[in-house]
Protein backbone atom coordinates (compact mmCIF):
# COMPACT_ATOMS: atom_id res chain seq x y z
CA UNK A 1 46.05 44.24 8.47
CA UNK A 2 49.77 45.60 9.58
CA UNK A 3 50.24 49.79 8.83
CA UNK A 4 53.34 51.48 8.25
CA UNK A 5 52.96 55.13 7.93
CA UNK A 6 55.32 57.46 6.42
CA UNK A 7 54.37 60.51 7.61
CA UNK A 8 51.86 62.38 10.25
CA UNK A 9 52.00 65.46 11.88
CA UNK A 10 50.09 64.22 15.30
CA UNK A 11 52.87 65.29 17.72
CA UNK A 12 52.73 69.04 16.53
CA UNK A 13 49.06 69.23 16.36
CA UNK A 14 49.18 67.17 20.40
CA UNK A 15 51.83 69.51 21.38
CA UNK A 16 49.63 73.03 19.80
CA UNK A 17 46.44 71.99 21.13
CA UNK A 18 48.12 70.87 24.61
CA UNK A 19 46.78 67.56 24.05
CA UNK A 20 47.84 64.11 24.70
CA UNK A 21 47.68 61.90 21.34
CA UNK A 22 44.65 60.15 22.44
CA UNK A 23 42.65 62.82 23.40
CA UNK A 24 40.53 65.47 21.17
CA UNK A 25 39.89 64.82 17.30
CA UNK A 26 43.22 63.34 16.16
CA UNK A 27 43.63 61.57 12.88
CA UNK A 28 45.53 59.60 15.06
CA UNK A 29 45.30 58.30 18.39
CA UNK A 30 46.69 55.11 20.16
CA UNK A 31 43.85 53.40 21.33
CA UNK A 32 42.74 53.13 17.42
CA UNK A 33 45.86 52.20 16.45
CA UNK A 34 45.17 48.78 17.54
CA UNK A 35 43.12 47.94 15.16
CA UNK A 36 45.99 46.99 13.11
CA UNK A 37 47.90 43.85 14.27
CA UNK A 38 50.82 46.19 13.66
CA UNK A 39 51.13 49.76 13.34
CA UNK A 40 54.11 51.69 13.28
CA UNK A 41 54.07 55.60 12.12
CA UNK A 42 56.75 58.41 11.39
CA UNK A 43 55.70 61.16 13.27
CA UNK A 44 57.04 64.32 12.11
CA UNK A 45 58.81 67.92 13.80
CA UNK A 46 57.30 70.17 11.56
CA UNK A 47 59.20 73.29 11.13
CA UNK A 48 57.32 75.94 9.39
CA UNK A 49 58.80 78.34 6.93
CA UNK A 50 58.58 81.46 9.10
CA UNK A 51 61.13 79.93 11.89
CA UNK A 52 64.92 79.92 11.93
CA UNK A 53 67.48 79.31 14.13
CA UNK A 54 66.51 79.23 17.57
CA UNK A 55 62.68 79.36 17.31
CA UNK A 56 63.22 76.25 15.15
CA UNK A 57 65.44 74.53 17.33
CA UNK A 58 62.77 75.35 20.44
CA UNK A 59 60.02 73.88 18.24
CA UNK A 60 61.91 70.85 17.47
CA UNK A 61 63.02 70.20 21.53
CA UNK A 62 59.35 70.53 22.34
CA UNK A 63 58.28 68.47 20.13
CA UNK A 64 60.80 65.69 20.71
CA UNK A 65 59.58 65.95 24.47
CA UNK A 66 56.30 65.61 23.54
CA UNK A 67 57.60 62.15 21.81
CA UNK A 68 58.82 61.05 24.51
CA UNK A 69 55.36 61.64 26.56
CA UNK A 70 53.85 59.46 24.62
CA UNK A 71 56.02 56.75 25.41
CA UNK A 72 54.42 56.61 28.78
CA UNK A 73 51.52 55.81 26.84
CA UNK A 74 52.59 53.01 24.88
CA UNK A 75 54.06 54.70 21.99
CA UNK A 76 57.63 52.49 20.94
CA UNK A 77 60.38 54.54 19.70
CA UNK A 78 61.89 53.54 17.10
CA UNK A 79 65.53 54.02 16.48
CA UNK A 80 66.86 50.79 15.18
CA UNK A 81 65.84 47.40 13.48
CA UNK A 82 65.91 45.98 16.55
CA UNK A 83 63.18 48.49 17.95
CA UNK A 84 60.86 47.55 14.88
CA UNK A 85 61.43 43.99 15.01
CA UNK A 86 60.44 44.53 18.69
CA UNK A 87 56.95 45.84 17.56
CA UNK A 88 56.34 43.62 14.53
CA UNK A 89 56.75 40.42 16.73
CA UNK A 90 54.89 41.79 20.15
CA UNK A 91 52.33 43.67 18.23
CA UNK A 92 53.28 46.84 19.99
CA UNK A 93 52.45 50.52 18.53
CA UNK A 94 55.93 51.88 16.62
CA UNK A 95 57.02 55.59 16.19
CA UNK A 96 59.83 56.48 14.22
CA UNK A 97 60.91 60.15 14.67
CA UNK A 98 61.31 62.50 11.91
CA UNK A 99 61.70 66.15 10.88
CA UNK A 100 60.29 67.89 8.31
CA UNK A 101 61.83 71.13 7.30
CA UNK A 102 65.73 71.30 7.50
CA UNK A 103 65.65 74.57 9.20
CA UNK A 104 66.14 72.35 12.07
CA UNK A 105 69.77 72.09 11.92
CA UNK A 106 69.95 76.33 12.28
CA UNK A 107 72.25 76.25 9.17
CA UNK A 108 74.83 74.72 11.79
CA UNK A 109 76.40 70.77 10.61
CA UNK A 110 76.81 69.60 13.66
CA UNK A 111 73.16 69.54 14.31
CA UNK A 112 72.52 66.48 11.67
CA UNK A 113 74.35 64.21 14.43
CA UNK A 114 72.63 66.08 17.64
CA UNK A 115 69.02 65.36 16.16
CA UNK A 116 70.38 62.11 14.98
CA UNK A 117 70.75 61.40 18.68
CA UNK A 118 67.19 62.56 19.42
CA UNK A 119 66.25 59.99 17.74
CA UNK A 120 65.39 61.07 13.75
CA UNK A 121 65.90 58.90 11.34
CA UNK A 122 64.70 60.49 8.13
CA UNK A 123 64.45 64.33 7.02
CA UNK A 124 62.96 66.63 4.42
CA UNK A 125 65.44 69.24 3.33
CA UNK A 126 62.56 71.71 3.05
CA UNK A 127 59.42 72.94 3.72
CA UNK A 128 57.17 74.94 1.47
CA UNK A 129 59.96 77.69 1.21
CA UNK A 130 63.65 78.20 1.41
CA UNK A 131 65.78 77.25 4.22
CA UNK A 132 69.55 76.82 4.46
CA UNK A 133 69.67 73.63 2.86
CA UNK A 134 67.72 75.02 -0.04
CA UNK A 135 64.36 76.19 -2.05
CA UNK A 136 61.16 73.66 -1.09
CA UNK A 137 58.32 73.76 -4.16
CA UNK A 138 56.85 77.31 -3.28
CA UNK A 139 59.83 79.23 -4.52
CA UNK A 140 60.20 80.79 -7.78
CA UNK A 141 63.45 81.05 -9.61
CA UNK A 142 64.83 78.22 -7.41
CA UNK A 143 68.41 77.78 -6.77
CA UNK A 144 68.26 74.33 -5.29
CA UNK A 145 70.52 72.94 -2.81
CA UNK A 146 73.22 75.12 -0.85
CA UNK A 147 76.05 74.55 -0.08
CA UNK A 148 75.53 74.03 2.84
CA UNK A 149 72.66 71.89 1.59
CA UNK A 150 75.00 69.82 -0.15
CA UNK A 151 76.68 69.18 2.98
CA UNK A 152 73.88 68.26 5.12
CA UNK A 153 72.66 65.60 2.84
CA UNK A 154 76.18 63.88 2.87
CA UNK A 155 76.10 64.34 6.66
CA UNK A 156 73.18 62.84 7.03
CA UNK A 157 73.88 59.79 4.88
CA UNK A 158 76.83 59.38 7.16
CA UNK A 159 75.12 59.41 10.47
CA UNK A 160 72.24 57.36 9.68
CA UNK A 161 69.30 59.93 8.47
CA UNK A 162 67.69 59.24 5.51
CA UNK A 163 66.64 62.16 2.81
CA UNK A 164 63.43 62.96 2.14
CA UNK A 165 62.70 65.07 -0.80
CA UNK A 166 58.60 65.93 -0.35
CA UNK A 167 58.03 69.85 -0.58
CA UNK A 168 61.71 70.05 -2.33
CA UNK A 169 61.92 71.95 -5.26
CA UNK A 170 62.27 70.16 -8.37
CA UNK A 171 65.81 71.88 -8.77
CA UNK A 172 67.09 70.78 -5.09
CA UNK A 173 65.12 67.41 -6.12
CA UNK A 174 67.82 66.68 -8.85
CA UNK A 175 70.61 68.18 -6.77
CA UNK A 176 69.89 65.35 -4.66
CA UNK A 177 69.90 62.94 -6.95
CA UNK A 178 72.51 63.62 -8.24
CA UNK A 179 74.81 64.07 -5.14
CA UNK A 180 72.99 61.04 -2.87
CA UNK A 181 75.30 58.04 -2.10
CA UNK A 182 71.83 56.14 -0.69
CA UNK A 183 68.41 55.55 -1.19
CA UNK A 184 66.60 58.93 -0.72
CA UNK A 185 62.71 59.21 -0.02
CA UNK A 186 59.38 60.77 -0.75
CA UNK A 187 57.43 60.38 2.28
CA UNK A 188 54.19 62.43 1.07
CA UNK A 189 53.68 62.90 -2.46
CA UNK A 190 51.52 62.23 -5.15
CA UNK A 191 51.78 61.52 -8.89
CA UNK A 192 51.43 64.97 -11.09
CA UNK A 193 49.80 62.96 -14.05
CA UNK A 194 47.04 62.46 -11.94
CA UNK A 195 46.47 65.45 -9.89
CA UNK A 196 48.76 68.42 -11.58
CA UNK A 197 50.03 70.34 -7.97
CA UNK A 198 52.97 71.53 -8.01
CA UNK A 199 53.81 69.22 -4.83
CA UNK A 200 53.04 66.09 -6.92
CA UNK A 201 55.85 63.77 -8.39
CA UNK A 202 56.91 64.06 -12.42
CA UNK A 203 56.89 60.87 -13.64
CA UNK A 204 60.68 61.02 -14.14
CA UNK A 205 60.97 62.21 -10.57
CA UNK A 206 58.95 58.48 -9.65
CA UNK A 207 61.51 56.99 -12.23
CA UNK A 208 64.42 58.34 -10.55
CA UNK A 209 63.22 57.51 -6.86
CA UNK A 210 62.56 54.23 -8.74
CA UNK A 211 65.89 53.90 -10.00
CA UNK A 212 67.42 54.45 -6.54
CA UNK A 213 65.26 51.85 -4.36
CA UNK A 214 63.69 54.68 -2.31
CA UNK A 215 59.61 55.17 -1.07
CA UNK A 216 57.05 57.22 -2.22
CA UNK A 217 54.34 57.44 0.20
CA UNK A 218 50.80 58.26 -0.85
CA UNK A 219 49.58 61.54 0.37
CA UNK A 220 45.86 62.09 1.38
CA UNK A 221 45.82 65.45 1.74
CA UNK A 222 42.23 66.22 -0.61
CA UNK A 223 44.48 69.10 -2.66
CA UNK A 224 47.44 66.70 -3.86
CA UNK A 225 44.95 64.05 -4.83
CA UNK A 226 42.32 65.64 -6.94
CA UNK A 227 41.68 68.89 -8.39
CA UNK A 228 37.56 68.17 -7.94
CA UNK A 229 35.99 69.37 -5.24
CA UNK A 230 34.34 66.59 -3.89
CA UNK A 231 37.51 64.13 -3.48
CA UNK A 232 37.31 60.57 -1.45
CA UNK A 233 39.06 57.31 -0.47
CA UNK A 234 38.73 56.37 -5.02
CA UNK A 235 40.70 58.91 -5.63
CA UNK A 236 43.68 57.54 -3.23
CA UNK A 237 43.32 54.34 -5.22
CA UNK A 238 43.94 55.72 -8.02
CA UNK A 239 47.16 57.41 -7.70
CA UNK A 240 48.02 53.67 -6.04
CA UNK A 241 46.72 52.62 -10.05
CA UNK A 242 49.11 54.95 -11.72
CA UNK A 243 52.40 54.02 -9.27
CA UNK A 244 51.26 50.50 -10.05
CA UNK A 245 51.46 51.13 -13.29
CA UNK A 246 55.12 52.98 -13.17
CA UNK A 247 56.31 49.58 -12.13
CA UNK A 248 56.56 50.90 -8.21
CA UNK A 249 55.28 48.15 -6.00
CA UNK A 250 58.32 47.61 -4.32
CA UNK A 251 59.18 51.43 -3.33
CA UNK A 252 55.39 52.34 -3.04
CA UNK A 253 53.54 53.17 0.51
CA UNK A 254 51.29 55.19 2.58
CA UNK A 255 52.64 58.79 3.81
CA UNK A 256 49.07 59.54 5.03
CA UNK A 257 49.73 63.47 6.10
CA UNK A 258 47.25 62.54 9.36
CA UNK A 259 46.56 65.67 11.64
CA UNK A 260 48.84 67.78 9.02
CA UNK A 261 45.86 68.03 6.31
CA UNK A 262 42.17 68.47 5.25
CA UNK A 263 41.60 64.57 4.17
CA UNK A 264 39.04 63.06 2.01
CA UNK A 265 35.26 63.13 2.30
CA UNK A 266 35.52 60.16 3.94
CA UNK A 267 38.82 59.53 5.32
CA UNK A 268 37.88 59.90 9.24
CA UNK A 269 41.87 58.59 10.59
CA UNK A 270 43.69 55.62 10.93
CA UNK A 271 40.43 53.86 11.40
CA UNK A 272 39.67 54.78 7.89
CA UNK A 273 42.35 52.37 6.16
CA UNK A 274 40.90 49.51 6.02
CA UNK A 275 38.77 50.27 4.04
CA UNK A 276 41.35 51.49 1.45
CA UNK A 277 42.79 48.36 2.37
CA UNK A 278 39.61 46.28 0.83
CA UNK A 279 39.70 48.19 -2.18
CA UNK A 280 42.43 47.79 -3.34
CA UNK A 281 41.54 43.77 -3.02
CA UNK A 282 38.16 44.23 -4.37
CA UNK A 283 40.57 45.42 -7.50
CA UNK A 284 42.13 42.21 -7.30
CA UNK A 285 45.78 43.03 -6.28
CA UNK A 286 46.69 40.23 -4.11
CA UNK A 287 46.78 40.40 -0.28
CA UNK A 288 50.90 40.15 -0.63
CA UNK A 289 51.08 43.46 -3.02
CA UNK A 290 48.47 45.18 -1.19
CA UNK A 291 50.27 44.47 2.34
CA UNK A 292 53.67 45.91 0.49
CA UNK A 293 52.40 48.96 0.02
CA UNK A 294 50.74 49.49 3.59
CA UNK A 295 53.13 47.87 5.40
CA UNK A 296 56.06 45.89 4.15
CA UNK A 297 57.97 48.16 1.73
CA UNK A 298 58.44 50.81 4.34
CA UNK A 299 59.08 47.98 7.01
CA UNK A 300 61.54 46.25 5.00
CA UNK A 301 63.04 49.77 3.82
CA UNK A 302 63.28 51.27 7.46
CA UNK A 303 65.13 48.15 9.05
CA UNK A 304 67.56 48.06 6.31
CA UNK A 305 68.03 51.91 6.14
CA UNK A 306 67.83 52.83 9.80
């Protein structure tokens, strides 16, 4: 099977544990990775709420270094369709950089095109909390997108960065739609109907991303999928079910939230998905749907958006 995953947070946990990625307990490490006759993953700068300016900044230029460690290792950076071409056809192990929490940019525009140049291609606006872009899910009486906010995403589309709206705000989730010139993203969310967290997607929030040709990318963490206690791989398949059901095999994917979250009983890592991968066969989806939604829509997505 061929894995495309929308979002992990292995390069801060490698970089806070002064690890290499294929050392320690990692969700993800490369040697497992080849399993897959392609994998290719988004590994995320996570910026956490408590960090502004140049504390963020610091975070995010360690973190890009750490990146570009890993490369040494086999790790492929991906900036361009010709970079993922390169690792669909040789098989290779794909990274596409990304950042999630705009307090990157250090409320300052000319950042979008300086992290551009490190290499991001795709964004959340938020975290948890408010930043200068805006008010992630965890605020109260939310205001949405800034200004300045408003001017980021616009500078983004322009330079090649796509926007991601997970931990937005429902507020700053409309201001983007209703501002966005392109395609904008969910790269780990859920679907509220089926487990009500406040981080989940409305069903008129999956309409809308829908409407617009983006991804939503299926979150493991055990909190966004169920509210039992015991939660496992069943419960992934069936928020896959309900975005089936919405009509969203073309925009739907995996946005696993590896080394960023407590997982499922049994989700161990990337070793764990194919077994996810059979299920949702033994369910009868054919092999074509079920390789859209863990590998092609992001593939096809990312080379045209990237």
């Amino acid at each position: 099977m061929r894995f495309f995953d929308l979002h992990c947070d292995t390069l801060y946990r490698a970089l806070d544990e002064k690890k290499d990625i294929n050392k320690g307990n990692m969700h993800v490490q490369l040697e497992r990775a080849k399993i897959f006759k392609t994998y290719i993953g988004c590994f995320a700068a996570w910026i956490s709420d408590n960090l502004r300016r140049e504390k963020a900044i610091d975070l995010f230029e360690n973190i890009y270094n750490k990146l570009e460690s890993e490369r040494e290792n086999g790790l492929v950076k991906c900036e361009s369709k010709k970079d993922l071409e390169n690792v669909l056809y040789k098989g290779k192990i794909g990274a596409v950089f990304t950042v999630e929490g705009g307090a990157v940019l250090a409320g300052d525009i000319s950042r979008v095109k300086k992290i551009y140049d490190y290499g991001v291609r795709a964004m959340t606006l938020t975290w948890n909390g408010s930043c200068e872009l805006g008010d992630g899910i965890g605020v109260e009486n939310t205001k949405g997108l800034t200004e300045f906010g408003k001017e980021a995403v616009k500078e983004m589309e322009e330079v090649g960065i796509i926007v991601d709206i997970s931990h937005a705000s429902e507020r700053l989730f409309y201001d983007v739609s209703n501002i966005a010139s392109k395609p904008f993203i969910a790269t780990h969310s859920n679907a509220r109907k089926i487990c009500n967290h406040r981080r989940n997607l409305t069903d008129e929030q999956i309409r809308t991303i829908k409407s617009v040709k983006g991804l939503i990318g299926i979150n493991f963490c055990r909190d966004f999928l169920s509210e039992k206690s015991r939660v496992s791989k069943a419960d992934i398949i069936k928020h896959i079910e309900y975005f089936l059901s919405m009509g969203c095999e073309d925009i739907l994917c995996i946005g696993s939230d590896f080394d960023g979250a407590d997982m499922p009983d049994n989700i161990k890592g990337i070793e764990s998905m194919p077994e996810i991968y059979e299920e949702c066969l033994k369910l009868n989806y054919n092999e074509e749907l079920v390789d859209k939604i863990f590998f092609n829509n992001a593939y096809k997505f990312f080379k045209e958006n990237i």
